[in-house]
C-alpha atoms as a PDB file:
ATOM      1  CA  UNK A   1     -35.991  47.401 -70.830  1.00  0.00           C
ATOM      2  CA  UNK A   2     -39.432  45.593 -70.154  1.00  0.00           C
ATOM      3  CA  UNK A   3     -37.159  42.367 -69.527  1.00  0.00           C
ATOM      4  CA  UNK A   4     -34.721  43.893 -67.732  1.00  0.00           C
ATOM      5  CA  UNK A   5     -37.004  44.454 -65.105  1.00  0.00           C
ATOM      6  CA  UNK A   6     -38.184  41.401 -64.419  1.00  0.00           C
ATOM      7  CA  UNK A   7     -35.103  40.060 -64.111  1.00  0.00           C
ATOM      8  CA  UNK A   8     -33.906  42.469 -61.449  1.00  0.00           C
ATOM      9  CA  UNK A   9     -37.137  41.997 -59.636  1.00  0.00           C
ATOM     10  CA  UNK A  10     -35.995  38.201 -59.085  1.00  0.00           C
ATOM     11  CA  UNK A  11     -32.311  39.058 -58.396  1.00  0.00           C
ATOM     12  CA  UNK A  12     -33.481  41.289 -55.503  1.00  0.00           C
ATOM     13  CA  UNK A  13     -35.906  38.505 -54.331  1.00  0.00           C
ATOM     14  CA  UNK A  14     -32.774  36.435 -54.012  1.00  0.00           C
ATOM     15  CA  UNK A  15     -30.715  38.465 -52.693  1.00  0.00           C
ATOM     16  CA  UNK A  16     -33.301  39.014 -49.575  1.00  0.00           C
ATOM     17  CA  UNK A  17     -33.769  35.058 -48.535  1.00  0.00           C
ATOM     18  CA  UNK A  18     -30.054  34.732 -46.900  1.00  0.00           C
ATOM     19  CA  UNK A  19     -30.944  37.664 -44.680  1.00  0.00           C
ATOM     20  CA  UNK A  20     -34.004  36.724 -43.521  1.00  0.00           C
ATOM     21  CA  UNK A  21     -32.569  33.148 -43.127  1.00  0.00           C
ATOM     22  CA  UNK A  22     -29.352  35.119 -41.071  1.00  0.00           C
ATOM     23  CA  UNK A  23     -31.935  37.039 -39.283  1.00  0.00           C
ATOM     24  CA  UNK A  24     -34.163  34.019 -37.947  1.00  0.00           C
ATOM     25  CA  UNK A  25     -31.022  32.458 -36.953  1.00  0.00           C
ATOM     26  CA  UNK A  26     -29.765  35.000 -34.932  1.00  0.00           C
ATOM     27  CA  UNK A  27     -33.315  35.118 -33.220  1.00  0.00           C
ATOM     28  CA  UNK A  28     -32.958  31.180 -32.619  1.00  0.00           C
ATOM     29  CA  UNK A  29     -29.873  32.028 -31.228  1.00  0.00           C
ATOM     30  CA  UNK A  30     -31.109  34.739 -28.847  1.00  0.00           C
ATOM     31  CA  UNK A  31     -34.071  32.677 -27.595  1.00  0.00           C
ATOM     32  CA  UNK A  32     -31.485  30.039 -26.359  1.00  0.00           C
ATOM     33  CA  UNK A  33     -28.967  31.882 -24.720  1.00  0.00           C
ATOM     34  CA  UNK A  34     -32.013  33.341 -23.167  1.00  0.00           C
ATOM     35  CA  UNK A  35     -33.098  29.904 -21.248  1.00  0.00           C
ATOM     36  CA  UNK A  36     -29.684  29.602 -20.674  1.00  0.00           C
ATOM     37  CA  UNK A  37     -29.659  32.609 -18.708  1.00  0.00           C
ATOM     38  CA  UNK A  38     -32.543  31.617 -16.821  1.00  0.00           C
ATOM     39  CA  UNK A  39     -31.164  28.668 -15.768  1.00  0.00           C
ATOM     40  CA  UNK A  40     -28.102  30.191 -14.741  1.00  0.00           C
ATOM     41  CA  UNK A  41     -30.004  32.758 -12.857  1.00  0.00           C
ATOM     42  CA  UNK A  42     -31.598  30.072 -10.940  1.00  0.00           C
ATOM     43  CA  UNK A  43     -29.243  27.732  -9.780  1.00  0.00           C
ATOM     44  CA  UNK A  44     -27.478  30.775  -8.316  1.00  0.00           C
ATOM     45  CA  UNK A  45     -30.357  31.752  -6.309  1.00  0.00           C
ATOM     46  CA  UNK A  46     -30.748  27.895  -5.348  1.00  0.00           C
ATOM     47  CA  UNK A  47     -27.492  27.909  -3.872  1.00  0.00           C
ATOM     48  CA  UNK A  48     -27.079  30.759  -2.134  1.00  0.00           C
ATOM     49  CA  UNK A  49     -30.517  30.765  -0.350  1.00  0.00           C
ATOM     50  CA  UNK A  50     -30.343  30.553   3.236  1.00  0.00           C
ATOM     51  CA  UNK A  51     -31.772  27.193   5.297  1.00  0.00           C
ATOM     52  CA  UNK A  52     -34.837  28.294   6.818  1.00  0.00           C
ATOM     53  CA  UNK A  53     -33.660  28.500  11.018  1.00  0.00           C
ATOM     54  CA  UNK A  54     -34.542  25.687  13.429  1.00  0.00           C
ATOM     55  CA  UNK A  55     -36.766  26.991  16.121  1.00  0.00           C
ATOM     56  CA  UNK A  56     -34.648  26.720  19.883  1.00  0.00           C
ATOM     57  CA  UNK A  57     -36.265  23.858  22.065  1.00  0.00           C
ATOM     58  CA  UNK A  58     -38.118  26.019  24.679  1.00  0.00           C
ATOM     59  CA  UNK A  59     -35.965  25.897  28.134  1.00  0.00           C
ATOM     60  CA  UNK A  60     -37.895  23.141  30.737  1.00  0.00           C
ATOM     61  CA  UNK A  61     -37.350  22.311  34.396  1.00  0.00           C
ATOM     62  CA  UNK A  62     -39.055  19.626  36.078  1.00  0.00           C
ATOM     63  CA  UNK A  63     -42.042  20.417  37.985  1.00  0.00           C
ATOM     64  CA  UNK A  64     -42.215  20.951  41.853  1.00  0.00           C
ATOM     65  CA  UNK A  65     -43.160  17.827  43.700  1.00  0.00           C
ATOM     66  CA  UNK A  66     -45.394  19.657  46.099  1.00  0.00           C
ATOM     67  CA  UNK A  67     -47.617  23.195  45.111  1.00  0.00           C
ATOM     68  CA  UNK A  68     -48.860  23.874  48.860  1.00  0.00           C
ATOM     69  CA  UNK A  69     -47.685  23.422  52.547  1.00  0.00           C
ATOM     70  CA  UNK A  70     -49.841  22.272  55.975  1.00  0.00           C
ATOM     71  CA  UNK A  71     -50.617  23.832  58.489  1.00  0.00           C
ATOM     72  CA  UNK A  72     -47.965  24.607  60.926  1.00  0.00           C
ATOM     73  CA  UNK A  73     -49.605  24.342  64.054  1.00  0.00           C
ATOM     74  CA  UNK A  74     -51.422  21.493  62.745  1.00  0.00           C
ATOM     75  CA  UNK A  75     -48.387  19.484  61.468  1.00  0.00           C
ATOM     76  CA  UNK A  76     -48.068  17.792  64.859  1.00  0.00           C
ATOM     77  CA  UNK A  77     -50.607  15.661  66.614  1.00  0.00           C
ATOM     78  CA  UNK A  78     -51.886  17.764  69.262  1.00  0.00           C
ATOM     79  CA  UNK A  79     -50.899  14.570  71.608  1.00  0.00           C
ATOM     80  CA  UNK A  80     -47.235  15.003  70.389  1.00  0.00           C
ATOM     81  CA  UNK A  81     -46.856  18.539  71.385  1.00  0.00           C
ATOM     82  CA  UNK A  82     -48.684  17.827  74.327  1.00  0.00           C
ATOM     83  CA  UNK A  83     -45.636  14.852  75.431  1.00  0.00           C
ATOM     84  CA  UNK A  84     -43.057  16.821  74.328  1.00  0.00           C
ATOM     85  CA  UNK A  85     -43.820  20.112  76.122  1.00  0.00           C
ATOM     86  CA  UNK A  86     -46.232  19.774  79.029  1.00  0.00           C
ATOM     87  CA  UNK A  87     -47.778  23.062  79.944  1.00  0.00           C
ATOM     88  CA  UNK A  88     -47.220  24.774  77.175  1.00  0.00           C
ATOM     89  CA  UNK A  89     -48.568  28.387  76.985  1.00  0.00           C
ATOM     90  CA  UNK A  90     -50.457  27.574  74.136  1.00  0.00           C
ATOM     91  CA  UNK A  91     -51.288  23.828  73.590  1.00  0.00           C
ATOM     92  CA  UNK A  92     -52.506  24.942  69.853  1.00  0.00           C
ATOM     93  CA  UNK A  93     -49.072  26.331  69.282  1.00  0.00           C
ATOM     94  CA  UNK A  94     -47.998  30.045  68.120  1.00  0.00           C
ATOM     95  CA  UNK A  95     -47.942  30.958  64.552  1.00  0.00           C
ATOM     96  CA  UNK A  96     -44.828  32.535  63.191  1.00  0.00           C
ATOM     97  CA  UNK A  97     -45.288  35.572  61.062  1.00  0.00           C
ATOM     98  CA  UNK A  98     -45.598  35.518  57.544  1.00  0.00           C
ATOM     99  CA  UNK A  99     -46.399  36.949  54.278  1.00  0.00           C
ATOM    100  CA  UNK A 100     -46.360  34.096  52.017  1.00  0.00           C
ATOM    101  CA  UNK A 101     -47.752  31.362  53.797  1.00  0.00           C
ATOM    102  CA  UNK A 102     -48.009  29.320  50.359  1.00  0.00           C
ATOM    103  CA  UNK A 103     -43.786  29.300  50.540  1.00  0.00           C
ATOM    104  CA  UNK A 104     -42.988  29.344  54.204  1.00  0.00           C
ATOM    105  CA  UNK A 105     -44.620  29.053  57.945  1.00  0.00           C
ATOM    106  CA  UNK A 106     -43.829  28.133  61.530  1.00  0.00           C
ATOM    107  CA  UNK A 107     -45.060  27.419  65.062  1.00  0.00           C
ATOM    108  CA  UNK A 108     -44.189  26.820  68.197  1.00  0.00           C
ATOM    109  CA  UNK A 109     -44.547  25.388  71.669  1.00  0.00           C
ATOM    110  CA  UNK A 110     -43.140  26.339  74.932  1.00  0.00           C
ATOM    111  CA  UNK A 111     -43.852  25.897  78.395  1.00  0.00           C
ATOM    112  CA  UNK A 112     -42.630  25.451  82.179  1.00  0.00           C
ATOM    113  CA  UNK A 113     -43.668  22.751  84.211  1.00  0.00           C
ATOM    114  CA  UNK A 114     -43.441  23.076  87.764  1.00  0.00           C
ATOM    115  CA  UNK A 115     -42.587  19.983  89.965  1.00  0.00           C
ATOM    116  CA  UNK A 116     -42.493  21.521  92.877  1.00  0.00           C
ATOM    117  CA  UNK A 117     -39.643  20.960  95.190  1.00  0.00           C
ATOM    118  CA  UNK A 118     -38.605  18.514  92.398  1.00  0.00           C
ATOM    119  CA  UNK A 119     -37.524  22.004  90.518  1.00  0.00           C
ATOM    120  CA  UNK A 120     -39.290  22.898  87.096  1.00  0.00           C
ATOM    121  CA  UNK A 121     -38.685  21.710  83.467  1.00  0.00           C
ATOM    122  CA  UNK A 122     -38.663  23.833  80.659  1.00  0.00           C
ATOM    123  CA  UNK A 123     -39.393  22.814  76.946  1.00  0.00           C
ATOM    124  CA  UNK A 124     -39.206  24.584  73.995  1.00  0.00           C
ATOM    125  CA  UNK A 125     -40.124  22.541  70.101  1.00  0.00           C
ATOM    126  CA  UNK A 126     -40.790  24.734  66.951  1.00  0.00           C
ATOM    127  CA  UNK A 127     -40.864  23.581  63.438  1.00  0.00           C
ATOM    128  CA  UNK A 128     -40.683  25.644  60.116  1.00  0.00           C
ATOM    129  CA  UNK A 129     -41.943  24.774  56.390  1.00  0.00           C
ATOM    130  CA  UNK A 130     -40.183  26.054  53.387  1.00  0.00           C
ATOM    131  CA  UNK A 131     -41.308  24.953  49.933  1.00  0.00           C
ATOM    132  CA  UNK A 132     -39.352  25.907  46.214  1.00  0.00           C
ATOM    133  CA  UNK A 133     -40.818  26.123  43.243  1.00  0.00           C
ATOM    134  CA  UNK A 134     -39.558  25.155  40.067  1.00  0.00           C
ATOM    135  CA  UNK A 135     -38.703  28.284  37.496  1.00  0.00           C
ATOM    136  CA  UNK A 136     -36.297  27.587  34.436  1.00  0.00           C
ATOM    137  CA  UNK A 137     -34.343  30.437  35.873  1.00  0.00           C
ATOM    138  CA  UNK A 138     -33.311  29.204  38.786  1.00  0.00           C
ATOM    139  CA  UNK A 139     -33.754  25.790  38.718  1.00  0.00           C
ATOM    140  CA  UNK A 140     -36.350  22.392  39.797  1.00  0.00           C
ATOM    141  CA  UNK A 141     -37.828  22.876  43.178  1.00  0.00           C
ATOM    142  CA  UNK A 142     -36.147  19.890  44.354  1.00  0.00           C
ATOM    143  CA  UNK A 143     -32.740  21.222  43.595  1.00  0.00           C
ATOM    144  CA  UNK A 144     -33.289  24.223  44.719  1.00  0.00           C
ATOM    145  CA  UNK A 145     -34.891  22.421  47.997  1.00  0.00           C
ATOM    146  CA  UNK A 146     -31.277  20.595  48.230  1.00  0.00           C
ATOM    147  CA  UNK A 147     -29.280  23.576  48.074  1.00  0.00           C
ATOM    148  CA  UNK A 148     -30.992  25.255  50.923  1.00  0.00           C
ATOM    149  CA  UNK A 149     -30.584  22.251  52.819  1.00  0.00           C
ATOM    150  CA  UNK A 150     -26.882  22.489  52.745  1.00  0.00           C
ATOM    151  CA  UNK A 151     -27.362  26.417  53.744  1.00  0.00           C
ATOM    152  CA  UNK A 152     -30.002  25.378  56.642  1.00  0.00           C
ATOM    153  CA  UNK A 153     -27.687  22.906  57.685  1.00  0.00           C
ATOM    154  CA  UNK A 154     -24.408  25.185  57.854  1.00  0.00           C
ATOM    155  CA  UNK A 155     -26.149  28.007  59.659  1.00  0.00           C
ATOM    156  CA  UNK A 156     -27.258  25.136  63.088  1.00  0.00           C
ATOM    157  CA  UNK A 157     -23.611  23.350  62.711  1.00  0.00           C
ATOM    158  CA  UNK A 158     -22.459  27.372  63.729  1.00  0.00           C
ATOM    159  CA  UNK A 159     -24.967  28.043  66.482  1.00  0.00           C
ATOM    160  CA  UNK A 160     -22.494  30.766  68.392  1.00  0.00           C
ATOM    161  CA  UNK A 161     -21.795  28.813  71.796  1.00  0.00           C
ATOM    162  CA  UNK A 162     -22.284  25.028  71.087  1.00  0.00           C
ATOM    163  CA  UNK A 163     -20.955  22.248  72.825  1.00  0.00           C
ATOM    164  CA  UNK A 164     -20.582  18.986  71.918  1.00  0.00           C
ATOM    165  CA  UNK A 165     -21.888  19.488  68.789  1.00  0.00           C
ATOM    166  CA  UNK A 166     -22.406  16.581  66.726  1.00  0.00           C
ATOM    167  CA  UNK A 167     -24.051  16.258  63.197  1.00  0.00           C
ATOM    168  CA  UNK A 168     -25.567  12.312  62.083  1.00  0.00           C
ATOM    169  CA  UNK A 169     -27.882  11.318  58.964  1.00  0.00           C
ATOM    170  CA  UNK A 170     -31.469  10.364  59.793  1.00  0.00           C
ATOM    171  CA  UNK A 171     -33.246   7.463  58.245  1.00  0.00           C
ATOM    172  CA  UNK A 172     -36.654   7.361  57.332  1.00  0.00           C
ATOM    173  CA  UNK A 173     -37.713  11.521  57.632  1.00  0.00           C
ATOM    174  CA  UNK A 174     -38.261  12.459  54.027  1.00  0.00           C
ATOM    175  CA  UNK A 175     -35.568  11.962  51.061  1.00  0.00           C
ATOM    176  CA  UNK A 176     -32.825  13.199  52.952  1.00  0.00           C
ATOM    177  CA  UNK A 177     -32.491  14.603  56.933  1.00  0.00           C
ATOM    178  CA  UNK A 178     -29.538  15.306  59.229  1.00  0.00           C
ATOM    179  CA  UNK A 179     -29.630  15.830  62.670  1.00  0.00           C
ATOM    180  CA  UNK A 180     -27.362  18.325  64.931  1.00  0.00           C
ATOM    181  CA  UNK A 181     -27.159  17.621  68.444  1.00  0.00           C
ATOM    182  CA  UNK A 182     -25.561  20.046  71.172  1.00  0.00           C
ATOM    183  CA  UNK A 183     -25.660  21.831  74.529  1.00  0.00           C
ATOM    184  CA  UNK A 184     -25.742  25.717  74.680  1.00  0.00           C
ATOM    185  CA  UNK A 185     -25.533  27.418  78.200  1.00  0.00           C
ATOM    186  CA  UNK A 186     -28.237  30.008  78.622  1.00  0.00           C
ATOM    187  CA  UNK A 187     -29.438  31.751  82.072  1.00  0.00           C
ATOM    188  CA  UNK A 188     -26.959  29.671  83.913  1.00  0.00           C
ATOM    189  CA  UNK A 189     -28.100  26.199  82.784  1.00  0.00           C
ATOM    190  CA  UNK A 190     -27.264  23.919  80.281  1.00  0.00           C
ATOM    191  CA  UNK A 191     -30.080  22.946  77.020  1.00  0.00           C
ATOM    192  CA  UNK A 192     -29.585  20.255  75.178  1.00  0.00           C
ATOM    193  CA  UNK A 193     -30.700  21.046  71.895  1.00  0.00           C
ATOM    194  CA  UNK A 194     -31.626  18.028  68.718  1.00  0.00           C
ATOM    195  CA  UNK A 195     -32.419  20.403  65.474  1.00  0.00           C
ATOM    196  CA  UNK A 196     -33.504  17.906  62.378  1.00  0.00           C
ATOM    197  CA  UNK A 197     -33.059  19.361  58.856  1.00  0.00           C
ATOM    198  CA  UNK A 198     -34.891  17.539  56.526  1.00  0.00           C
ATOM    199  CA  UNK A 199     -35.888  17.572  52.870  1.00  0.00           C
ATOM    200  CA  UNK A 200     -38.960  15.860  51.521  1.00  0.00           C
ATOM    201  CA  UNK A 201     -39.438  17.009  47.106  1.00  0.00           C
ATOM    202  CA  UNK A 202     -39.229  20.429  47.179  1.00  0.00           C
ATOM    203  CA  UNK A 203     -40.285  20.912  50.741  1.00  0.00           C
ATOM    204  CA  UNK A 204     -37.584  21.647  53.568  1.00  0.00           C
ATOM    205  CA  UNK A 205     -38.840  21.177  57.195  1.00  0.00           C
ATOM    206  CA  UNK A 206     -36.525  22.565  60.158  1.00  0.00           C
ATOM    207  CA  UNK A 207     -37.439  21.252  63.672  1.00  0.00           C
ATOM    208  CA  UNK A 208     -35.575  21.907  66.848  1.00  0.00           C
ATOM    209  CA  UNK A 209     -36.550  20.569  70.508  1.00  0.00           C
ATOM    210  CA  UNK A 210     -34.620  21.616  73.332  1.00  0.00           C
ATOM    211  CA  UNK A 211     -35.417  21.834  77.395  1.00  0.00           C
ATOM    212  CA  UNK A 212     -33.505  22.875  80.954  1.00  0.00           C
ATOM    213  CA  UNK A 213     -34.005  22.095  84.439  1.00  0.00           C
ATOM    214  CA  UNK A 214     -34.371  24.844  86.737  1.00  0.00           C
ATOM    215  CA  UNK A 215     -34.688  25.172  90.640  1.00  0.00           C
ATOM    216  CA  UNK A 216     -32.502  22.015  90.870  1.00  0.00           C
ATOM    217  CA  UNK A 217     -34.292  20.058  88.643  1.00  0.00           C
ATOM    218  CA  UNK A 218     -32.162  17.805  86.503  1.00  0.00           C
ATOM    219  CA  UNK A 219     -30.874  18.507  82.555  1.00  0.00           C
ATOM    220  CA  UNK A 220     -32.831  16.462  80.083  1.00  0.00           C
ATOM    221  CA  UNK A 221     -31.296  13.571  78.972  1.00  0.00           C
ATOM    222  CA  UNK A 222     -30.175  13.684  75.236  1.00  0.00           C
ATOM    223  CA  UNK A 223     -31.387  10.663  74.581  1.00  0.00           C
ATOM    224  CA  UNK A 224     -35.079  11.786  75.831  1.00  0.00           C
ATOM    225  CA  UNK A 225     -34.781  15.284  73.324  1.00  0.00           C
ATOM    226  CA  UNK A 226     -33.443  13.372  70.705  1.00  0.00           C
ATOM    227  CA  UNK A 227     -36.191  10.387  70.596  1.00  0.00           C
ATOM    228  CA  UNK A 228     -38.568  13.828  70.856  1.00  0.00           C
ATOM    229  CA  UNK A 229     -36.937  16.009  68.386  1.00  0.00           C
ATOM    230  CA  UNK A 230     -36.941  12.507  65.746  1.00  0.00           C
ATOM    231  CA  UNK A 231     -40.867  11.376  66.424  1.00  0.00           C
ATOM    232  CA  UNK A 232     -41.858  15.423  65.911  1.00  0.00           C
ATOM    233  CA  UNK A 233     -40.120  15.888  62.933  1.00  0.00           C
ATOM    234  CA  UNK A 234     -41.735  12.082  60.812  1.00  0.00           C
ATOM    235  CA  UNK A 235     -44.945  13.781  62.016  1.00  0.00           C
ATOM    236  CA  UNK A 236     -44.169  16.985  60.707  1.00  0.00           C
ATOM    237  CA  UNK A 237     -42.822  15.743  57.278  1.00  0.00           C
ATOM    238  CA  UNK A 238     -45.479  13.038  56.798  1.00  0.00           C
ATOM    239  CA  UNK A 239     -48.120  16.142  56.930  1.00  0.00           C
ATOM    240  CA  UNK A 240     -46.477  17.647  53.125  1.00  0.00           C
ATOM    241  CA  UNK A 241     -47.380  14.705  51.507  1.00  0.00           C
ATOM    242  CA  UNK A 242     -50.680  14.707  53.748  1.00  0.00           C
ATOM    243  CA  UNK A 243     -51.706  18.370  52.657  1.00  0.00           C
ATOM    244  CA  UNK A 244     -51.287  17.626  48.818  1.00  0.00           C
ATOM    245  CA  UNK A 245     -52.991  14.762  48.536  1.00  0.00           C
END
């Protein structure tokens, strides 16, 4: 009995080293399907992670040409107005209203010089400023500029009761200019109109010089409010560029 004993001590010892070998292989085992795992795991979140979004360019429009008008009243030489309408009411010209004079202004100069038994001769010039600026919304203030240009332009070719009416480019007023020449009857005699629509950046400048004879004094020739309408208008277009220096 005191051998027996020992023996089965040893027998038992035995017995035990296959599972503890079968146990520390099965925990090999586990600790690589675990890395396995993990690498599974992450390629799956490495392809299905979204791009990171591109930022949208920010929406630009090119910049207005000119930020400020002139003076109306001032944007013809006081000598001009003085030629092209002698006695006028108000040799400094008259203001038209406005609100925004940063966008838009006017003036004008009439008058009624009396010859005597020669009859009288009436003149009438005004000129008006209107300046775009740019906004992504609506556009560059040169575009903008162009389109009202066509507008300006459509509303003098349908002046209610022209004759004669003729429309011609203009060289050398601005980037663009078009003038509309015609004769409208008013208080029994005839005017011969020359309104200039011109476009210099984002700056539109409308001029119009017209005159009658009265008390038997003969119509202006259209030649005469035309070469007056044309010098007016350079002078008047030449003063953007002049106030934004």
């Amino acid at each position: 009995m005191q051998r027996s004993a020992p023996r089965l001590t040893r027998i038992l010892a035995a017995a035990a080293v296959p599972v503890m070998l079968v146990v520390a292989g099965c925990s090999s085992d586990s600790g690589s399907d675990g890395d396995g795992a993990a690498k599974t795991g992450g390629e799956k979140a490495s392809a299905t992670a979204t791009p990171s979004a591109t930022p949208s360019p920010t929406p630009t429009v090119e910049p207005a040409k000119f930020a400020k008008l002139p003076s109306a009243c001032k944007a013809i030489a006081t000598k001009t107005t003085a030629a092209l309408v002698p006695k006028a009411k108000n040799e400094n010209g008259t203001a038209a209203p406005s609100t925004d004079l940063a966008h838009r202004g006017g003036c004008s100069w009439n008058g009624l010089e009396d010859k005597g038994v020669k009859g009288s001769q009436y003149r009438w010039l005004d000129v008006s400023f209107y300046r775009y600026d740019s906004e992504v919304s609506l556009g560059s203030g040169q575009a903008r500029a162009q389109e009202n240009f066509a507008k300006e332009l459509g509303k003098i070719q349908g002046t209610t009761g022209a004759k004669t009416l003729s429309t011609t480019s203009v060289t050398g007023i601005g980037d663009e200019a078009k003038m509309v020449t015609y004769t409208v009857n008013k208080t029994g005699e005839d005017f011969p109109y020359a309104s200039i629509v011109a476009r210099t950046g984002n700056v539109l400048v409308l001029l119009s010089y017209n005159g009658a004879g009265y008390a038997g004094a003969p119509v202006p020739q259209a030649k005469t409010i035309v070469e007056g309408a044309t010098k007016a208008a350079k002078e008047a277009v030449a003063s953007v560029g002049a106030a934004n220096k």
